[in-house]
Structure formats: structure tokens, C-alpha cells
N, C-alpha and C. Protein backbone atom coordinates (compact mmCIF):
# COMPACT_ATOMS: atom_id res chain seq x y z
N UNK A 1 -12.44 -8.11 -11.63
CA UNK A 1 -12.37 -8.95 -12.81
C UNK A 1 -10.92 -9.10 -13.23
N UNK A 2 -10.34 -10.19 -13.55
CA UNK A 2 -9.19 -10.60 -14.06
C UNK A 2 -8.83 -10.44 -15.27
N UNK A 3 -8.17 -9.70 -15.77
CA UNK A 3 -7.71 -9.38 -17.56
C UNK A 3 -6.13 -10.23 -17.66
N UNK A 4 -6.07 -10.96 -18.53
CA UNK A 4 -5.09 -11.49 -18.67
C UNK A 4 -4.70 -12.17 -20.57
N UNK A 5 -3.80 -11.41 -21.03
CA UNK A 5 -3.92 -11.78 -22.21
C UNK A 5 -2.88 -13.01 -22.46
N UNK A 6 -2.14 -13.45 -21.39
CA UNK A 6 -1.43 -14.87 -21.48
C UNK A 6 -2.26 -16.23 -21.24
N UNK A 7 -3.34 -15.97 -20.04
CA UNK A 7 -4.43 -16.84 -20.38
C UNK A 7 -5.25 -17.42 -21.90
N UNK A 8 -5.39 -15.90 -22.36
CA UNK A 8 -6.21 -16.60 -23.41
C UNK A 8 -4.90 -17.19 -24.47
N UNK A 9 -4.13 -16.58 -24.65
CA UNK A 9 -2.91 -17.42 -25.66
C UNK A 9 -2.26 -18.46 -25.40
N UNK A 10 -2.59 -19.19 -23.79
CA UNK A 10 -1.90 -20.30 -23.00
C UNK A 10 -3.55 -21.02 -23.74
N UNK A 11 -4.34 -20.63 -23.73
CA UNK A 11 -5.69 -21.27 -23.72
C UNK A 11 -5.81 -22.18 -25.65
N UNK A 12 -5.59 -20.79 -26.69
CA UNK A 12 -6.06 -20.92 -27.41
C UNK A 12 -4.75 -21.95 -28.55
N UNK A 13 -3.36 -22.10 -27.60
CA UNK A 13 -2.60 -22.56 -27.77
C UNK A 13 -2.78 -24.55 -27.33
N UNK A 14 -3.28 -24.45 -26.20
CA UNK A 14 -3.63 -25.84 -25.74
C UNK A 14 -2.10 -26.07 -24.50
N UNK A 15 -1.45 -24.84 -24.59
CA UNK A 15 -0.29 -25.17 -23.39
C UNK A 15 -0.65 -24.98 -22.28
N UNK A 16 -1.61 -24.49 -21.79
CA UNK A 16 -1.69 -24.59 -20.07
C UNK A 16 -3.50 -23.87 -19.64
N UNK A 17 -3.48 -24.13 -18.85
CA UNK A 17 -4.89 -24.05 -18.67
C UNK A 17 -4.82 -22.36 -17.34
N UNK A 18 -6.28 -21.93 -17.20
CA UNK A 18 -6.15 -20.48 -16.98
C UNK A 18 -5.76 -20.17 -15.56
N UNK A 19 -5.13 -21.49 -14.93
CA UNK A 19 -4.64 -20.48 -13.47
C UNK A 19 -3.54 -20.76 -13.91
N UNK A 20 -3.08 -21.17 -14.80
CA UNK A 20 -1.50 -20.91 -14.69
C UNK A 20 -0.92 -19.57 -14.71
N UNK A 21 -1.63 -18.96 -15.57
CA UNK A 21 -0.77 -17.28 -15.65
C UNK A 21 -2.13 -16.41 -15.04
N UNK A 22 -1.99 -15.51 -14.64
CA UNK A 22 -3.09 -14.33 -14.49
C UNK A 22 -2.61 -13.28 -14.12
N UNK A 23 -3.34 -12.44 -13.84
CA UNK A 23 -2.90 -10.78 -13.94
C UNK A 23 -4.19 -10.05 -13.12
N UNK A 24 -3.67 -9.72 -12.08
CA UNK A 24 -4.81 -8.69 -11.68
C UNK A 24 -4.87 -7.53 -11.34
N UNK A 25 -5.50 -6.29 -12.42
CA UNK A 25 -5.50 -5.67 -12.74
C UNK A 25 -5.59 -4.56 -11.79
N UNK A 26 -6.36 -4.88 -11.01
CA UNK A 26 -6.93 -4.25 -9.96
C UNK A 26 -5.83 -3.82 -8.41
N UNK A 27 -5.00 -5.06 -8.62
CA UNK A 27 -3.83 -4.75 -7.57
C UNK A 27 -2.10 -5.13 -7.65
N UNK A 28 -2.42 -4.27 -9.85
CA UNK A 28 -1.12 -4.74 -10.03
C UNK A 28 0.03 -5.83 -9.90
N UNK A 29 -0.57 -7.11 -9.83
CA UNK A 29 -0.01 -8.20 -9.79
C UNK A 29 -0.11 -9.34 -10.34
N UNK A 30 1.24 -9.36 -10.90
CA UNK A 30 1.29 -11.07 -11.62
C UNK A 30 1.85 -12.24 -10.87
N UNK A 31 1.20 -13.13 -11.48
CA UNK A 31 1.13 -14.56 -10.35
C UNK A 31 2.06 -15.42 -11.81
N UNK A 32 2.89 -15.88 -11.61
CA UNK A 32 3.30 -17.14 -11.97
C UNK A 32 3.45 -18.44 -11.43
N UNK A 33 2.49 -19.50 -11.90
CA UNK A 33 1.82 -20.69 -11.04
C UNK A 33 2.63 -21.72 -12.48
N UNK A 34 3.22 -22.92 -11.51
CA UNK A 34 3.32 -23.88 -12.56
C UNK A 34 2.68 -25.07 -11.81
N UNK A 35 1.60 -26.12 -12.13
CA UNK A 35 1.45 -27.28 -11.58
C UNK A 35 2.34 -27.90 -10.83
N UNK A 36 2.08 -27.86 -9.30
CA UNK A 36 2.84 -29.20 -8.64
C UNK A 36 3.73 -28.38 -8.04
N UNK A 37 4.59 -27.12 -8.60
CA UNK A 37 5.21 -26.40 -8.20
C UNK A 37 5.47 -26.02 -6.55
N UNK A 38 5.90 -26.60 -5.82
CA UNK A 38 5.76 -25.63 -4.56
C UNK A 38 6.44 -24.50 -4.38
N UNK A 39 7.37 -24.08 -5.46
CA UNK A 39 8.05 -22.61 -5.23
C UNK A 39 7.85 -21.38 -6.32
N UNK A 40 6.65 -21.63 -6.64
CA UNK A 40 5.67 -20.29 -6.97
C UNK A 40 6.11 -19.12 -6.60
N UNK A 41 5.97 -17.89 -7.26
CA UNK A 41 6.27 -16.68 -6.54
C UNK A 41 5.59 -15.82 -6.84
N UNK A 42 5.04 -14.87 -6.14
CA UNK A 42 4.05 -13.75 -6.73
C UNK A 42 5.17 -12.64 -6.64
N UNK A 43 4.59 -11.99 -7.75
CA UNK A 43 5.32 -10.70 -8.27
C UNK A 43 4.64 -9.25 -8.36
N UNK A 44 4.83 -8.24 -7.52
CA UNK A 44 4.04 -7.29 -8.26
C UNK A 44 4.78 -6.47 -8.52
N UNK A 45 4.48 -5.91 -9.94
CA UNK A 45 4.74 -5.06 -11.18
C UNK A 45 5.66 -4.32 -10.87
N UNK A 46 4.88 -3.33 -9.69
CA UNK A 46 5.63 -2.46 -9.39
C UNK A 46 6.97 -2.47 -8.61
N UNK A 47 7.18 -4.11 -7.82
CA UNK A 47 8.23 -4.12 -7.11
C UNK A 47 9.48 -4.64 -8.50
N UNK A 48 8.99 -5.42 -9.28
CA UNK A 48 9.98 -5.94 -10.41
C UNK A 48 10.20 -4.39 -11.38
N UNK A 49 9.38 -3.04 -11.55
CA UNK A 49 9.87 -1.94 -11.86
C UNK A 49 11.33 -1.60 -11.12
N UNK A 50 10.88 -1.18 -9.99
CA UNK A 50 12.11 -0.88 -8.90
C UNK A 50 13.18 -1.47 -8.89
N UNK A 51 12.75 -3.20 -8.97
CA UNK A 51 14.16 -3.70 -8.57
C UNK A 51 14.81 -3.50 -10.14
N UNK A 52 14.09 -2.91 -10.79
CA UNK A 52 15.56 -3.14 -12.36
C UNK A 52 15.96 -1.34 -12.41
N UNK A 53 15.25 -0.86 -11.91
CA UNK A 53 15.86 0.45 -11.55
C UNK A 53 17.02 0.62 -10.39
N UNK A 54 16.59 0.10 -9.29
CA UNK A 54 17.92 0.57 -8.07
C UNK A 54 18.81 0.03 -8.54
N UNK A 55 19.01 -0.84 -9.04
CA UNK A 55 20.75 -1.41 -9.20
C UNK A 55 21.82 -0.36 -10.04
N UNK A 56 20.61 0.20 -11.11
CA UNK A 56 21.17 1.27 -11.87
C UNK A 56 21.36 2.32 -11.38
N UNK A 57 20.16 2.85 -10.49
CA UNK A 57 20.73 3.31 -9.62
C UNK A 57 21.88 3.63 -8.62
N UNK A 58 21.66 2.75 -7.56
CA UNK A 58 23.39 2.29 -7.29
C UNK A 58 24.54 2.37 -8.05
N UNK A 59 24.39 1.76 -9.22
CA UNK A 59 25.46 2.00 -9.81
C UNK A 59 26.17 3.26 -10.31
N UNK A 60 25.14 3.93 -10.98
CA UNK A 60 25.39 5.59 -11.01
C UNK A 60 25.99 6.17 -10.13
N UNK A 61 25.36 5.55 -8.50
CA UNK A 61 26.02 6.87 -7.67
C UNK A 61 27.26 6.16 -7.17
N UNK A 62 27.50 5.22 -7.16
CA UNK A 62 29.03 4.37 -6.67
C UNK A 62 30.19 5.00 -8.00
N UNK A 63 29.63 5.13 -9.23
CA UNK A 63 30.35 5.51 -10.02
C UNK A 63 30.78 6.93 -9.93
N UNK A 64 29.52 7.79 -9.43
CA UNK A 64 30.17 8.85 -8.97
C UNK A 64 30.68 9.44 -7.89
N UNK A 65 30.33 8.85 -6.89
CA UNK A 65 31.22 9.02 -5.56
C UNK A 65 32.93 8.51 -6.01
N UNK A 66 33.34 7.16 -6.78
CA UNK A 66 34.74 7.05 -7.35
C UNK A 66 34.92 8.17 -7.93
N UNK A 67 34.15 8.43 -9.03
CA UNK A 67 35.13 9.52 -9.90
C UNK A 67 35.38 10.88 -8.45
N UNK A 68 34.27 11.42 -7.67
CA UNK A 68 34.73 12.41 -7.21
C UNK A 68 36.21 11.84 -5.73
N UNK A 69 36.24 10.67 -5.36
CA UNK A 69 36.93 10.50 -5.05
C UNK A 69 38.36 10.42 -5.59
N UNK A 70 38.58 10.15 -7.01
CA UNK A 70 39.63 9.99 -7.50
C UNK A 70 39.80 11.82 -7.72
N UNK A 71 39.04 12.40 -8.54
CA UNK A 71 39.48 13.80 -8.11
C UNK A 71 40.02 13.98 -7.56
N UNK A 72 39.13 14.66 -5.94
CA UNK A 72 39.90 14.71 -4.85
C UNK A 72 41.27 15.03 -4.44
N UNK A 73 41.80 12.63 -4.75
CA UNK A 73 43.05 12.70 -4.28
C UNK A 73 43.74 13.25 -5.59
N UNK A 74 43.63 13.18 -6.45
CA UNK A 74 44.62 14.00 -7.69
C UNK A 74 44.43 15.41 -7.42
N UNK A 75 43.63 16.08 -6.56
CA UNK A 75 43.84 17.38 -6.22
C UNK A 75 44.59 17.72 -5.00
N UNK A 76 44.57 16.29 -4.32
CA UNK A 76 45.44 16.56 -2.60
C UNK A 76 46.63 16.33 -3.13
N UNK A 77 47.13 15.31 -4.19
CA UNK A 77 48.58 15.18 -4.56
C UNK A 77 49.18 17.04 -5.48
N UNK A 78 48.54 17.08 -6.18
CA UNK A 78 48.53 18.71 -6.64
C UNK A 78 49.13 19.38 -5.48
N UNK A 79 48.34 19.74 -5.00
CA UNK A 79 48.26 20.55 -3.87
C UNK A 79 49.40 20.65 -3.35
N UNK A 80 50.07 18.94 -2.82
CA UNK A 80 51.17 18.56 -2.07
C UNK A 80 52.38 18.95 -2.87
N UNK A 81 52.29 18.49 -4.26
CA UNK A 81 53.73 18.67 -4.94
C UNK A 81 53.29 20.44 -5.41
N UNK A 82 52.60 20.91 -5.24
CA UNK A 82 52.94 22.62 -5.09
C UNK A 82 53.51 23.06 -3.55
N UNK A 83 52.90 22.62 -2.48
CA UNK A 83 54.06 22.57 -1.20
C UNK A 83 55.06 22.61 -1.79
N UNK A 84 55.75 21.11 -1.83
CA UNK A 84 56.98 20.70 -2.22
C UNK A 84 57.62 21.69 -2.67
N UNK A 85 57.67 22.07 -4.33
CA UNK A 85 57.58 23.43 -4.97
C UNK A 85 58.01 24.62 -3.95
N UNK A 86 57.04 25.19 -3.77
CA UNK A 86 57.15 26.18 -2.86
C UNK A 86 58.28 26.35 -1.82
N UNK A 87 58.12 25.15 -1.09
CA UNK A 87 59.63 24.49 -0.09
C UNK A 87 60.71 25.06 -0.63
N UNK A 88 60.72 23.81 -2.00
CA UNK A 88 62.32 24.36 -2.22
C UNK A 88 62.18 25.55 -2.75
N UNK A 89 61.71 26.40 -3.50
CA UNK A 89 61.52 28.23 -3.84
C UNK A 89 61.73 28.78 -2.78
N UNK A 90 61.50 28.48 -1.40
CA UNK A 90 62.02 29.10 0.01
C UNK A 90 63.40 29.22 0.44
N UNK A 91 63.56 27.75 0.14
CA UNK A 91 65.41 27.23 0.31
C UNK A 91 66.27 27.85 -0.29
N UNK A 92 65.97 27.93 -2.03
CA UNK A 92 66.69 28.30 -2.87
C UNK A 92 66.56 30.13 -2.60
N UNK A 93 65.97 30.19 -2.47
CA UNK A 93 65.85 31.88 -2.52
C UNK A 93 66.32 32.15 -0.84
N UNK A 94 66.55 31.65 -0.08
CA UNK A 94 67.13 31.46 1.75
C UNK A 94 68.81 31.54 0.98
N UNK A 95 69.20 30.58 0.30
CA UNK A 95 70.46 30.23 0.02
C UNK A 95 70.89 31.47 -0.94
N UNK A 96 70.45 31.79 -1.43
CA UNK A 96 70.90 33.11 -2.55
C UNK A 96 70.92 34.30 -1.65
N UNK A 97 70.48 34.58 -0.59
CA UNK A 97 70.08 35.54 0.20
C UNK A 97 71.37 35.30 1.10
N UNK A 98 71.38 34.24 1.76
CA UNK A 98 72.84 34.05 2.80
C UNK A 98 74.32 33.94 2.17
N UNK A 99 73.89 33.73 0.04
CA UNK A 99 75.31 33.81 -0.25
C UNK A 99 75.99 35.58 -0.91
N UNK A 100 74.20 36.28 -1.02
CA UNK A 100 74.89 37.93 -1.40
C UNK A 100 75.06 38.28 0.34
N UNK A 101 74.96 37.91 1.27
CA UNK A 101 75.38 38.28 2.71
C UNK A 101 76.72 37.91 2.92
N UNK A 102 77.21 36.78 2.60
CA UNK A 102 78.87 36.82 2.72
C UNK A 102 79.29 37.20 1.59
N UNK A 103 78.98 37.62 0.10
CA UNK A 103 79.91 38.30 -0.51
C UNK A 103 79.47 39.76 -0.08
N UNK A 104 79.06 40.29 0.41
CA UNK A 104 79.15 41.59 1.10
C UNK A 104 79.64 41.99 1.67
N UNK A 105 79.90 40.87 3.07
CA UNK A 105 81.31 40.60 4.01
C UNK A 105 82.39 40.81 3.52
């Protein structure tokens, strides 16, 4: 049996008569029919749920794969300018070391 509460308000309105809209209950699907129409499309419920979910989806996780990517490289640049750092703390402390060796000389 067909339950459709746009039928009866398309009906009791005088705008369209009862195959235009319907709903069936039984296998979750709405039909939107316009006269003459040849590009009709059936819809079911559950696929128009999904599709307004994945995008948000998607979007969430693209947003977080960036942020952990931007991490990341602000942790590989870290990282690098503590090398750096370190480098010259080698040099400088190499050079203080080879200059109490010739004033010892």
C-alpha cells in the first residue's frame, strides 16, 4: 500500500493529481514524476541520506589529513633548524677547543 502525504495535499490543493508525487513505504522510495517529463528520477531515501553525509564526510577527513600534514612539515623544519643548531654548537665548541690548543703552545 502506498502512504503518501504529498498526494493528498497535491490533491486537496487542486495542483497535481496522485501519480505525480508518491512514496513507497515498503521500499523506501520517492518517485518524483512531472507530466510529459522525460527526465524523471527516482530517488531512494536512503541513497539521498548518504549522499548529504559523504561529502561531509570527505571533507572532515581531507581536513584532517592537511592539518596532520601541515604538522608534520612544521615538525621536519623543527627538527632541521635544531640540526642546524647543533652544527654550529659543534663548530663553535671545535673552534674554542683548537684555540685553548695553540694558546697552550
Amino acid at each position: 500500500m502506498k502512504f503518501n502525504h504529498a498526494t493528498s495535499a497535491a490533491m486537496s490543493s487542486g495542483r497535481g493529481s496522485r501519480d505525480d508525487y508518491t512514496l513507497d513505504s515498503s521500499r523506501l522510495e520517492m518517485r518524483v514524476r512531472k507530466p510529459g517529463d522525460p527526465n524523471s528520477k527516482d530517488f531512494r531515501l536512503q541513497e539521498l541520506a548518504m549522499l548529504s553525509l559523504s561529502p561531509i564526510f570527505r571533507s572532515i577527513q581531507n581536513w584532517w589529513l592537511q592539518r596532520a600534514e601541515r604538522h608534520y612539515l612544521i615538525c621536519a623544519d623543527v627538527e632541521q633548524q635544531r640540526a642546524r643548531e647543533a652544527q654550529a654548537n659543534v663548530a663553535y665548541y671545535q673552534k674554542r677547543a683548537a684555540l685553548a690548543r695553540s694558546a697552550r703552545l
